[in-house]
N, C-alpha and C. Protein backbone atom coordinates (compact mmCIF):
# COMPACT_ATOMS: atom_id res chain seq x y z
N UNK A 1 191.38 169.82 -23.44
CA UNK A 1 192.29 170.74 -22.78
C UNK A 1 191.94 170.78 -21.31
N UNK A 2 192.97 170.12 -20.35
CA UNK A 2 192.71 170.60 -19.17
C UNK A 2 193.28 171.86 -18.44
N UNK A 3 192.39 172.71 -18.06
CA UNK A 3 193.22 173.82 -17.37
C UNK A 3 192.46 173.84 -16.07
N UNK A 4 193.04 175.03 -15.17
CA UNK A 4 192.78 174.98 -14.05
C UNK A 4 191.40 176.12 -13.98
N UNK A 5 190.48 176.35 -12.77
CA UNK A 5 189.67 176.62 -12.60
C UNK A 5 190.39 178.15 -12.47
N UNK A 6 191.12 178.35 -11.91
CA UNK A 6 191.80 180.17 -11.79
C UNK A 6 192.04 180.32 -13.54
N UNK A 7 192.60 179.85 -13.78
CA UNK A 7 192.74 180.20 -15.79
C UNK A 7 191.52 180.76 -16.50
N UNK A 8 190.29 179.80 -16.35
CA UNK A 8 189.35 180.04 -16.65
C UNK A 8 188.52 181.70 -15.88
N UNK A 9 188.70 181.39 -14.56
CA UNK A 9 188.10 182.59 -14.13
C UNK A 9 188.85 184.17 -14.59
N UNK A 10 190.15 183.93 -14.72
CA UNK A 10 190.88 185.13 -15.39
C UNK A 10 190.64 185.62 -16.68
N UNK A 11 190.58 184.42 -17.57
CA UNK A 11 190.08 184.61 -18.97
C UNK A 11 188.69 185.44 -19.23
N UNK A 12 187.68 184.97 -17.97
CA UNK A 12 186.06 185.46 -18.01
C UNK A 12 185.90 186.55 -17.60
N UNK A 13 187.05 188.05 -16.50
CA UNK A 13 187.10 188.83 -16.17
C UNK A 13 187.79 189.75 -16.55
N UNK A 14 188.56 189.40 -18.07
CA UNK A 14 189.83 190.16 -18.89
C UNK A 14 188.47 190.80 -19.58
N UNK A 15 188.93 192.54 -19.72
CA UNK A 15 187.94 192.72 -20.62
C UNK A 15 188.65 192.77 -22.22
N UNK A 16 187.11 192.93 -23.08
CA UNK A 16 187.60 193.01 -24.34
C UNK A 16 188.88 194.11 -24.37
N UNK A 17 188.78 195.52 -23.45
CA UNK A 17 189.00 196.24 -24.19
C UNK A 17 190.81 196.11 -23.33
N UNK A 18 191.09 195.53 -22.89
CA UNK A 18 192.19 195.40 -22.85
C UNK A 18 193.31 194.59 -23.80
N UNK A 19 192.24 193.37 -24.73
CA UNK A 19 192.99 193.12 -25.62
C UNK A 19 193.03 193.64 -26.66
N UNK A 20 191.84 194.47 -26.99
CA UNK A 20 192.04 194.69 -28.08
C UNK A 20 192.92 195.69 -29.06
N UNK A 21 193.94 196.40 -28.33
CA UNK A 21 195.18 197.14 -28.65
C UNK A 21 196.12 195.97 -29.00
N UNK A 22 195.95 195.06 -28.05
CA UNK A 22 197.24 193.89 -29.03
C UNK A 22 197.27 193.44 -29.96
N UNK A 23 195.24 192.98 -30.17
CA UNK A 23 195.17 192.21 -31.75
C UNK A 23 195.31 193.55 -32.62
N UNK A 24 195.29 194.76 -32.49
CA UNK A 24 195.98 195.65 -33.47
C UNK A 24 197.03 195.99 -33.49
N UNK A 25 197.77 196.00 -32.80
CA UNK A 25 199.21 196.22 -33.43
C UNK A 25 199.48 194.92 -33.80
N UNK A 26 199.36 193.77 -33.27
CA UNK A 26 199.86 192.46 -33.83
C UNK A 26 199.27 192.58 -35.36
N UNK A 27 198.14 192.53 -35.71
CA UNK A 27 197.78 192.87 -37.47
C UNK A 27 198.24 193.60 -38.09
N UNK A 28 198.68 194.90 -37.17
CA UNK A 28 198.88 196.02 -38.12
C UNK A 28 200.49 196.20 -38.39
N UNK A 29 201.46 195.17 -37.49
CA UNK A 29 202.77 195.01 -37.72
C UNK A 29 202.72 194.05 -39.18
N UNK A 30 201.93 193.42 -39.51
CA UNK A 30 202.30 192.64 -40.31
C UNK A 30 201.22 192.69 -41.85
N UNK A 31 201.06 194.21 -41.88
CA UNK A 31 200.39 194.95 -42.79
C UNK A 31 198.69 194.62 -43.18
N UNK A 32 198.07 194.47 -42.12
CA UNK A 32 196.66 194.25 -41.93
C UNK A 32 196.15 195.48 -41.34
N UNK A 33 195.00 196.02 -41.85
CA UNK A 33 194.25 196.66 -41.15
C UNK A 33 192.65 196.50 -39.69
N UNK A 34 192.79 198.05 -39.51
CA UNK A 34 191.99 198.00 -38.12
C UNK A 34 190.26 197.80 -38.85
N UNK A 35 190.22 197.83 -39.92
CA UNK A 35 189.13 197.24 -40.85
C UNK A 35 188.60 195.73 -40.62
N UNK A 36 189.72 195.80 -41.00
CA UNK A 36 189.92 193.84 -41.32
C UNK A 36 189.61 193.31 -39.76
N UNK A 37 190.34 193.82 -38.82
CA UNK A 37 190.28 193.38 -37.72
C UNK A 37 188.69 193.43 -36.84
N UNK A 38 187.88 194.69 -37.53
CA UNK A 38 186.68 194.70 -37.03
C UNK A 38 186.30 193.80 -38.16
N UNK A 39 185.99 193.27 -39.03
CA UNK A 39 185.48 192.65 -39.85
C UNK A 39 185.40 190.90 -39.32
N UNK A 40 186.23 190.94 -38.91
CA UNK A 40 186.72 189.15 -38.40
C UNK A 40 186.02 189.22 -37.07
N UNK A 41 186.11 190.52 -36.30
CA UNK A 41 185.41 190.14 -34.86
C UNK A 41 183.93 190.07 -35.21
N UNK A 42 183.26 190.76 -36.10
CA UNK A 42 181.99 190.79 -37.04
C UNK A 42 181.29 189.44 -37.01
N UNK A 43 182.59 188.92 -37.86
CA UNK A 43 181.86 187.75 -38.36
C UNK A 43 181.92 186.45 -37.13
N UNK A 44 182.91 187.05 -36.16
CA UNK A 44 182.88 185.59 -35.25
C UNK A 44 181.72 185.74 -34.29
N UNK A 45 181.47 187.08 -33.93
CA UNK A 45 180.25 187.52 -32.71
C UNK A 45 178.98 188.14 -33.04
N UNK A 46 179.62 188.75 -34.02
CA UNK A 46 177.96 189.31 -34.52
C UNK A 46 177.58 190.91 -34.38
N UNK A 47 178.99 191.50 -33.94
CA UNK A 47 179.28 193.06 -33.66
C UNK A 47 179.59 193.43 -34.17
N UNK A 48 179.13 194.55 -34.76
CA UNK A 48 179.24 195.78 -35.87
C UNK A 48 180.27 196.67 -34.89
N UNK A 49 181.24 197.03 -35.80
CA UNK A 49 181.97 197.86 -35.29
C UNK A 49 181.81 198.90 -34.38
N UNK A 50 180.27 199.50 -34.44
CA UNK A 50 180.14 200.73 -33.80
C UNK A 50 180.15 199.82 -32.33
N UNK A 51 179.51 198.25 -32.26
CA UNK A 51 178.95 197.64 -31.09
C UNK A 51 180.18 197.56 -30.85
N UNK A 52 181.29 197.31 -31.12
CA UNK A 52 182.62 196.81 -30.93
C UNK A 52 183.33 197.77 -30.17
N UNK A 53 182.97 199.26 -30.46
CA UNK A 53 183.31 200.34 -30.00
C UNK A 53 183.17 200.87 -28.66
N UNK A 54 181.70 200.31 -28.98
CA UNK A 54 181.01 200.51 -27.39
C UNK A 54 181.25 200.09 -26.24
N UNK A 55 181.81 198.71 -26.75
CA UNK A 55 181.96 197.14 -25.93
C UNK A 55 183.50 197.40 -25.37
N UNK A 56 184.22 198.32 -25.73
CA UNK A 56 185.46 198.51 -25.42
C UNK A 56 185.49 199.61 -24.25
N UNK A 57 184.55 200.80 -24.95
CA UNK A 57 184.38 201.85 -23.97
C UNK A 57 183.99 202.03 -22.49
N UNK A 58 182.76 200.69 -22.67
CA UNK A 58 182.26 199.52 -21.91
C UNK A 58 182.82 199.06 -20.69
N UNK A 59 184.46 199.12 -21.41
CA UNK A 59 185.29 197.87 -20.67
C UNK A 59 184.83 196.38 -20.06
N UNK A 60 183.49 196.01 -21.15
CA UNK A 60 182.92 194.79 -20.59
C UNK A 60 184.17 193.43 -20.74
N UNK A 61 183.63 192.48 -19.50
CA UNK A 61 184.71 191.44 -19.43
C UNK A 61 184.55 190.20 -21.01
N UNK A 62 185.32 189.51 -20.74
CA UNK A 62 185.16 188.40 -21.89
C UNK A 62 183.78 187.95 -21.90
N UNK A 63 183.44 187.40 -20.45
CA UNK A 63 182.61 186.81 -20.17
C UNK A 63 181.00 187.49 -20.63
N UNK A 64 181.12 188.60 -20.25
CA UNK A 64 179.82 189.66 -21.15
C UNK A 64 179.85 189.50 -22.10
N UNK A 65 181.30 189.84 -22.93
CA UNK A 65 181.23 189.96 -24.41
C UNK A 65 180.73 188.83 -25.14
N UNK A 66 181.02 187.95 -25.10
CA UNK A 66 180.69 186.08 -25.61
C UNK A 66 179.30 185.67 -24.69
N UNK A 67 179.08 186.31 -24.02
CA UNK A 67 177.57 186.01 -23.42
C UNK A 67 176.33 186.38 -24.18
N UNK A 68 176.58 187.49 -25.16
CA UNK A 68 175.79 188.31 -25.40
C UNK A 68 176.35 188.24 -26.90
N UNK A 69 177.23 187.62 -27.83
CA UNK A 69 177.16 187.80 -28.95
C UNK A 69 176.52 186.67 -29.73
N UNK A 70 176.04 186.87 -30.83
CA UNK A 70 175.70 186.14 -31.52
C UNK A 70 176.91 184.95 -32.59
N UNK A 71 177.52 183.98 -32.19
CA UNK A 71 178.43 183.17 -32.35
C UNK A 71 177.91 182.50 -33.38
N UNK A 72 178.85 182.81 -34.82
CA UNK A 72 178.65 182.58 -36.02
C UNK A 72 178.31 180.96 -36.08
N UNK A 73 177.50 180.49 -36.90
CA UNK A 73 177.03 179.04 -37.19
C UNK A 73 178.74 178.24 -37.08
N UNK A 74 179.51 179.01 -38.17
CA UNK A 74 180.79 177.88 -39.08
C UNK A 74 181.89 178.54 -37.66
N UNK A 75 181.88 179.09 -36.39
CA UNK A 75 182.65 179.11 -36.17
C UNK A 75 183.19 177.68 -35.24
N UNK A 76 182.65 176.50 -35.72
CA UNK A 76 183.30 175.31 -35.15
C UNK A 76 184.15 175.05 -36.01
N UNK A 77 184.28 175.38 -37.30
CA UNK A 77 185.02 175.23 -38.14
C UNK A 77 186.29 175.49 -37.83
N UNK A 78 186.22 176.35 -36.58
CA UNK A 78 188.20 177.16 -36.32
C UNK A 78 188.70 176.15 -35.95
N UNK A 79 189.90 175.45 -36.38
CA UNK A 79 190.79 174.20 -36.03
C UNK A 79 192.54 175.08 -36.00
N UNK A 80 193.13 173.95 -35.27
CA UNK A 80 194.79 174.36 -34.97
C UNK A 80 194.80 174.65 -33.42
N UNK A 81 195.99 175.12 -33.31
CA UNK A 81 196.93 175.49 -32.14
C UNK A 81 196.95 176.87 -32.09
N UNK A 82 196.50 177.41 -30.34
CA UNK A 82 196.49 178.53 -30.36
C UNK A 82 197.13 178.80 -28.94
N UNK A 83 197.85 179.20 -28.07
CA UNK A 83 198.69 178.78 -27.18
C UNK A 83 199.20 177.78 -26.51
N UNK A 84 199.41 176.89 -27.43
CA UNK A 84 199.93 175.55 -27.07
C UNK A 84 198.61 174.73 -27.34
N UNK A 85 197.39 175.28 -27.34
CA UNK A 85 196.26 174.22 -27.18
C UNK A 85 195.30 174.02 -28.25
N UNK A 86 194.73 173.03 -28.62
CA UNK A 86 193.88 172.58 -29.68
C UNK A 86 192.56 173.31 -29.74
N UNK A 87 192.33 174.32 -30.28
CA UNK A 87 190.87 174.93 -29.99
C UNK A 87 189.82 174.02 -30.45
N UNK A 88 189.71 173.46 -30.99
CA UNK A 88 188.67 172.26 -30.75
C UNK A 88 188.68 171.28 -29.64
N UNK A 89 189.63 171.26 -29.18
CA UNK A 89 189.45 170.14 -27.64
C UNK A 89 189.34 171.35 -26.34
N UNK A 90 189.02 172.44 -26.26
CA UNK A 90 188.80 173.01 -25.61
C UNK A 90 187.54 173.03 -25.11
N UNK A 91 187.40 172.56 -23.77
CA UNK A 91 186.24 172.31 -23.16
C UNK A 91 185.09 173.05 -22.21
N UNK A 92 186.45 174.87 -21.81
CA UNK A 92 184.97 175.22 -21.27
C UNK A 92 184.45 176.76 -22.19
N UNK A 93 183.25 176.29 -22.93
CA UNK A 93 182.94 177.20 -23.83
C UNK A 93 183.38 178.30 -24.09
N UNK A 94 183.63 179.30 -22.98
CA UNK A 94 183.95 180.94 -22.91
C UNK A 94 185.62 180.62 -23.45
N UNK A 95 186.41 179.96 -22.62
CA UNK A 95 187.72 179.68 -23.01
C UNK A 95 187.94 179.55 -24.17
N UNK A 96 187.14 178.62 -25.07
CA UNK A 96 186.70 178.29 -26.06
C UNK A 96 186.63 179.17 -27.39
N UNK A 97 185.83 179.89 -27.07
CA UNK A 97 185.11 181.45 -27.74
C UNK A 97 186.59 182.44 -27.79
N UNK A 98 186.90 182.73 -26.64
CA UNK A 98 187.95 183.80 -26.29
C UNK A 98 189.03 183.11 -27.13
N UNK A 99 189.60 181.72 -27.64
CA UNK A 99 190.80 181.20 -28.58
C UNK A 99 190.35 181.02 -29.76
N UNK A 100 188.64 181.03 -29.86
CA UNK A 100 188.76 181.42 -31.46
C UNK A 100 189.00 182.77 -31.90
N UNK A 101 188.65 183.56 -31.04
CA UNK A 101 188.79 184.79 -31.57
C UNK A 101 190.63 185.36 -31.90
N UNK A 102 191.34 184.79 -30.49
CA UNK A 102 192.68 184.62 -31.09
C UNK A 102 193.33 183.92 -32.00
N UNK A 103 192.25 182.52 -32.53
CA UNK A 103 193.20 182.07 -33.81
C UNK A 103 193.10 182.82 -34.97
N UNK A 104 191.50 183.50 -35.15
CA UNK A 104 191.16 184.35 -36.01
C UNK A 104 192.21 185.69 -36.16
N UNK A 105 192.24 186.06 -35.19
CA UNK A 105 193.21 186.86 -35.46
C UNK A 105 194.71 186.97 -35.86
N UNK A 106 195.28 185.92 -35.19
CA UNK A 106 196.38 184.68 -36.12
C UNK A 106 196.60 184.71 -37.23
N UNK A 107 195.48 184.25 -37.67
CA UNK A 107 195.37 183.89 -39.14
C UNK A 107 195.45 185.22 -40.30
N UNK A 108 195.04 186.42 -39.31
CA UNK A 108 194.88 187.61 -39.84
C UNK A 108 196.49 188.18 -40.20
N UNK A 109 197.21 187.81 -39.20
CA UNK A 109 198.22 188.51 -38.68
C UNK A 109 199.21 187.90 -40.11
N UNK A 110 198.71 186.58 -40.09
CA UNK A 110 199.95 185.46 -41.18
C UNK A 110 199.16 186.04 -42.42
N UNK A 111 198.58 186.76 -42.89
CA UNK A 111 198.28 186.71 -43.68
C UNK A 111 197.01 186.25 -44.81
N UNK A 112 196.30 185.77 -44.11
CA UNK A 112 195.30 184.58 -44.43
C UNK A 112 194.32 184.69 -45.38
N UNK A 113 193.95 185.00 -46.10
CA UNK A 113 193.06 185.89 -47.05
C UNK A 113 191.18 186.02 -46.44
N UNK A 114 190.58 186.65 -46.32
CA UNK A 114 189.47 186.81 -45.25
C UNK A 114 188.71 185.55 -45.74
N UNK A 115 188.43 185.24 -47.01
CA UNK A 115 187.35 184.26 -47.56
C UNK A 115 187.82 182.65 -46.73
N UNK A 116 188.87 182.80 -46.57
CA UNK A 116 189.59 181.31 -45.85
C UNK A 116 189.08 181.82 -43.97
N UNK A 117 189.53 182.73 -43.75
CA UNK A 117 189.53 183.46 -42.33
C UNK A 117 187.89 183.19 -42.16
N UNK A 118 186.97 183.23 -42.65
CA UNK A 118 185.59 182.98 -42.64
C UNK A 118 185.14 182.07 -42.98
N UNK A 119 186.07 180.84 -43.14
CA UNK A 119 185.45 179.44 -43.86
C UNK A 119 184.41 179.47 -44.68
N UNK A 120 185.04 180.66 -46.03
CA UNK A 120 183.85 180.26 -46.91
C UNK A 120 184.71 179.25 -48.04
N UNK A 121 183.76 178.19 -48.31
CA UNK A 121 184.24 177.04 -49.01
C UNK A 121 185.69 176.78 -49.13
């Protein structure tokens, strides 16, 4: 994925807590809960909800948030299209991090059953 150097720097200064009202109503339009939704950010970073809480209150940027989490072993496993782009050919890590967490949530939104959403077997 080539993008430009301003893309990247925007992506690294968005904080969590500005997206994270979208990935809930986007789940919760399509009958998912704000459970589920801390559960998936859980398993991709390594934040317990209360940390998740904090991290919002925080208003820390992307770039903090994915600096400082613990990034699940299987999350190379996330494959597909996530705004037009291949999250596996995505080349600069944080960018990287920040579209798995949106395919994860994707997947939440379609429905996905969590055991698949977590690449277990």
């Amino acid at each position: 994925m080539n993008v430009s150097k301003s893309h990247e720097e925007r992506i690294a200064k968005m904080t969590f807590a500005s997206v994270f009202p979208h990935y809930l109503s986007k789940i919760e339009k399509k009958g998912r809960t704000e459970a589920e939704l801390y559960q998936v950010i859980e398993w991709l970073t390594g934040y317990n909800e209360e940390k998740q809480k904090e991290l919002i209150d925080e208003k820390v940027t992307f770039k903090i948030f994915f600096q400082n989490a613990s990034l699940n072993s299987n999350a190379h496993l996330i494959k597909g299209v996530i705004c037009g782009y291949r999250v596996e050919e995505i080349e600069n890590p944080l960018t990287q991090q920040v579209r798995y967490l949106d395919k994860l949530v994707d997947e939440l939104a379609k429905g996905r059953k969590m055991e698949k959403i977590f690449r277990v077997a």
